[in-house]
N, C-alpha and C. Protein backbone atom coordinates (compact mmCIF):
# COMPACT_ATOMS: atom_id res chain seq x y z
N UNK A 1 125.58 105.81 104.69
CA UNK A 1 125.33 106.54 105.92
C UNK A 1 123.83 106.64 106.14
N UNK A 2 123.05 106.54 107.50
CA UNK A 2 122.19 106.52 107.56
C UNK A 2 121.38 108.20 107.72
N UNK A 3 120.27 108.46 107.95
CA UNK A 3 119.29 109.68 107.64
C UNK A 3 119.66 110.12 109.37
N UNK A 4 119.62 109.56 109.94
CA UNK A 4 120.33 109.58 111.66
C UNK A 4 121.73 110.17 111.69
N UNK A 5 122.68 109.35 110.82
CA UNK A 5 123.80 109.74 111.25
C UNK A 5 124.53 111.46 109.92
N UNK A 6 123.41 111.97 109.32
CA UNK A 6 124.04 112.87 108.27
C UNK A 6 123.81 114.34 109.27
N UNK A 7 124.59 115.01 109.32
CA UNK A 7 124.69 116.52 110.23
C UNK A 7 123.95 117.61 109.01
N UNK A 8 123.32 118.02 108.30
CA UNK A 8 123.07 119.05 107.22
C UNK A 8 121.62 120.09 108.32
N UNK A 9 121.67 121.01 107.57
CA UNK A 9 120.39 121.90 108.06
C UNK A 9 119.31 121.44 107.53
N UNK A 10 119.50 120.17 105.77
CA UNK A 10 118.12 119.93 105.81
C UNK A 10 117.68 119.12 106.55
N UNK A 11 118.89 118.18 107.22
CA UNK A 11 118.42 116.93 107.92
C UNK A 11 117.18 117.30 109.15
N UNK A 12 117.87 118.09 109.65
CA UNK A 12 117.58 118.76 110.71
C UNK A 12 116.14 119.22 110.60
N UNK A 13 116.00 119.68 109.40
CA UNK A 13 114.52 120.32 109.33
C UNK A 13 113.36 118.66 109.11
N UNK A 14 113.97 117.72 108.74
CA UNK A 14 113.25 116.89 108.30
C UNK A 14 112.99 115.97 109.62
N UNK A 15 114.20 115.88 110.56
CA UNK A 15 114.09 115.37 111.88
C UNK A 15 112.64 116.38 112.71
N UNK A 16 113.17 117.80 112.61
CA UNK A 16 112.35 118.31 113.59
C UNK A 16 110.75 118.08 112.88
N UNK A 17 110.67 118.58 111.60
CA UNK A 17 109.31 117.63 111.42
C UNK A 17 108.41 116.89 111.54
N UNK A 18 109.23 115.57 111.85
CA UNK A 18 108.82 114.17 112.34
C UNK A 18 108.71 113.53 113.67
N UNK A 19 109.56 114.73 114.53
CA UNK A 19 109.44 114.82 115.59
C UNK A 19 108.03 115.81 116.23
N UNK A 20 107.86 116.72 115.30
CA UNK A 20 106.91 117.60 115.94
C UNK A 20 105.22 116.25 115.14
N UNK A 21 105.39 115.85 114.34
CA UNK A 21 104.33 114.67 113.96
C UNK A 21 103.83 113.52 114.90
N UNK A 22 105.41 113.22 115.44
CA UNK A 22 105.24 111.78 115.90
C UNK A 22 104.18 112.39 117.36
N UNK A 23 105.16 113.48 118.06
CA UNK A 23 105.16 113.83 119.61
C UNK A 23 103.68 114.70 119.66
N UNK A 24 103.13 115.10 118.52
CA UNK A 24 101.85 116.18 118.43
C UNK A 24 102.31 117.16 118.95
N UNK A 25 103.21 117.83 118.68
CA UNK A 25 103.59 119.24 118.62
C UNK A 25 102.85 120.40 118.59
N UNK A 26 102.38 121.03 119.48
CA UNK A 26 101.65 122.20 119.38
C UNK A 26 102.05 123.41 119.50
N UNK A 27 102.07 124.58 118.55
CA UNK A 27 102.56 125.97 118.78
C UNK A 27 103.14 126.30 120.14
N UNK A 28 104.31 127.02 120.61
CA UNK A 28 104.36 127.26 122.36
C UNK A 28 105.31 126.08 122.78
N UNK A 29 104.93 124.79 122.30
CA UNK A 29 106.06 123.94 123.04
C UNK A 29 107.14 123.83 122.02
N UNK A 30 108.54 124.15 123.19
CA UNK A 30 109.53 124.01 122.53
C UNK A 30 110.68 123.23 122.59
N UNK A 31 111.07 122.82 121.65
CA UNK A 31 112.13 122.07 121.67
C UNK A 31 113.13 122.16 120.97
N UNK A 32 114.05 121.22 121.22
CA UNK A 32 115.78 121.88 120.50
C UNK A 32 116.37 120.37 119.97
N UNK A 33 117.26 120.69 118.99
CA UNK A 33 117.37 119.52 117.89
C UNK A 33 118.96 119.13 118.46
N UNK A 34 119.85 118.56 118.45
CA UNK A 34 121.26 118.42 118.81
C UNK A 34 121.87 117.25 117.80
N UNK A 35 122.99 117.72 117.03
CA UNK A 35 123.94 116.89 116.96
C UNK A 35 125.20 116.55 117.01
N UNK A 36 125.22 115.17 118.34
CA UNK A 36 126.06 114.69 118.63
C UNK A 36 126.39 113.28 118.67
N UNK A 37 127.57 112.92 119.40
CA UNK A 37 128.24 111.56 119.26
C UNK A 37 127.69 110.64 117.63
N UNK A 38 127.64 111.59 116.93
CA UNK A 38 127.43 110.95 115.45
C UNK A 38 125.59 110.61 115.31
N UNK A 39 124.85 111.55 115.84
CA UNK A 39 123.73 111.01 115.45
C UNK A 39 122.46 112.16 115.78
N UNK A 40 121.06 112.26 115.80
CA UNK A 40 120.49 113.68 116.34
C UNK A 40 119.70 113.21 117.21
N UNK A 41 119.58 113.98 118.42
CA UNK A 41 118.89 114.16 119.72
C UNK A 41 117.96 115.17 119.86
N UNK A 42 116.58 115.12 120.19
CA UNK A 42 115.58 115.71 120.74
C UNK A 42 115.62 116.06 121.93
N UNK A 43 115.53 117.44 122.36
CA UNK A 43 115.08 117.65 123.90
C UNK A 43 113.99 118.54 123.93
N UNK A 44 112.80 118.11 125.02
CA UNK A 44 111.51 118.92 124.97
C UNK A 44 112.28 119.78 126.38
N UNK A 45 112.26 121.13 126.16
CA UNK A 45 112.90 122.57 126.98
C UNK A 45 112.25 122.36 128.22
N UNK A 46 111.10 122.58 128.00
CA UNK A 46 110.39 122.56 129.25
C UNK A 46 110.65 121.24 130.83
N UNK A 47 110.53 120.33 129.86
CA UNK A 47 110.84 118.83 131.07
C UNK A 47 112.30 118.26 130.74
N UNK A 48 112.93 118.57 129.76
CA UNK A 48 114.46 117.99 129.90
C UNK A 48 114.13 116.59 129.40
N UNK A 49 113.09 116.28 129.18
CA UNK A 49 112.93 114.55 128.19
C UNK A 49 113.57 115.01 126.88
N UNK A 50 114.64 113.58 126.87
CA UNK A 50 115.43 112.99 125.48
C UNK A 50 115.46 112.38 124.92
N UNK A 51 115.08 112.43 123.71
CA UNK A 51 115.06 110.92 122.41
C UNK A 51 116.29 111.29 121.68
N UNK A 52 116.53 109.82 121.48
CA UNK A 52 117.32 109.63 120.47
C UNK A 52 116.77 109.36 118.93
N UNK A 53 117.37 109.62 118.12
CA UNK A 53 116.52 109.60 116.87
C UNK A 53 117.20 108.34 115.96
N UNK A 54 116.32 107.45 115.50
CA UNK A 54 117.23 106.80 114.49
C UNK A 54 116.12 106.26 113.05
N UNK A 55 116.74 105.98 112.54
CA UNK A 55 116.09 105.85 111.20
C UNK A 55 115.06 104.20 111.35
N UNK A 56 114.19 104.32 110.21
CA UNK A 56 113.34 102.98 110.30
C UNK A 56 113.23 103.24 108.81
N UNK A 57 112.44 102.17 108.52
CA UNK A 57 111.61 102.08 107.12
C UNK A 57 110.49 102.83 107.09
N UNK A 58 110.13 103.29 107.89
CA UNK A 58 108.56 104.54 107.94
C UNK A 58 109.15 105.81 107.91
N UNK A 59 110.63 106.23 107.88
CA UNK A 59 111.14 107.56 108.29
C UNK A 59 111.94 107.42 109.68
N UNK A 60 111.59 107.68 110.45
CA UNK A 60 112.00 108.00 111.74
C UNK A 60 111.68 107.17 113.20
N UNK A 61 112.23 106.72 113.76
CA UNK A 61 111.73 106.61 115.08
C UNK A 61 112.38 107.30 116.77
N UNK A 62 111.76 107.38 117.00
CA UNK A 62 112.20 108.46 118.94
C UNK A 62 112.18 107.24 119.78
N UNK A 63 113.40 107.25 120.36
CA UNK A 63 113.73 106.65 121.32
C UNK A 63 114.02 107.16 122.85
N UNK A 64 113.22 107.11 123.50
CA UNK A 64 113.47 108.00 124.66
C UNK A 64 114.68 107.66 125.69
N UNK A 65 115.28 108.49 125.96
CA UNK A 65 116.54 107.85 126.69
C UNK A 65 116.57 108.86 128.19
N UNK A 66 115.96 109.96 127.92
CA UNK A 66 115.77 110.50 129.61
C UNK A 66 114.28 110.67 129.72
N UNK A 67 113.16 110.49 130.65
CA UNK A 67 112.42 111.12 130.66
C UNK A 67 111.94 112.35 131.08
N UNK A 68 112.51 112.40 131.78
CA UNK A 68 112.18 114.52 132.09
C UNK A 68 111.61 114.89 133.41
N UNK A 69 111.10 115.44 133.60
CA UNK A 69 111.05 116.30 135.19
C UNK A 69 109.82 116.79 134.65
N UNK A 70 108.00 116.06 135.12
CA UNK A 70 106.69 116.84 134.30
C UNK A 70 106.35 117.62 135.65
N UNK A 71 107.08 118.75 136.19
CA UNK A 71 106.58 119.22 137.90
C UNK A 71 106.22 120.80 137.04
């Protein structure tokens, strides 16, 4: 099974991690972790942009699949 497809709370902490690394995450912006259809999803709250998350040989990669509303 891949690091994408495991549901646990540590996964989760290790996704949001790498997500707050990749995206430069700064205190105040927030975002929410989701898992579904077998795998974990990023959404930044504010603009409604969505990555999909899937595994690589570096850890992680974000795949953006909505971009969001920047108004």
């Amino acid at each position: 099974m891949l690091n994408c497809e495991t549901n646990t709370g540590a996964m989760e902490t290790r996704v949001r991690a790498a997500f707050r690394a990749w995206h430069g995450i700064r205190r105040g912006i927030e975002f929410q972790t989701d898992f579904e259809h077998g795998q974990w999803w990023v959404t930044l709250l504010r603009t409604g942009a969505q990555w999909s998350v899937n595994d690589s040989n570096r850890g992680f990669v974000f795949e953006l699949v909505t971009a969001g509303d920047d108004a």
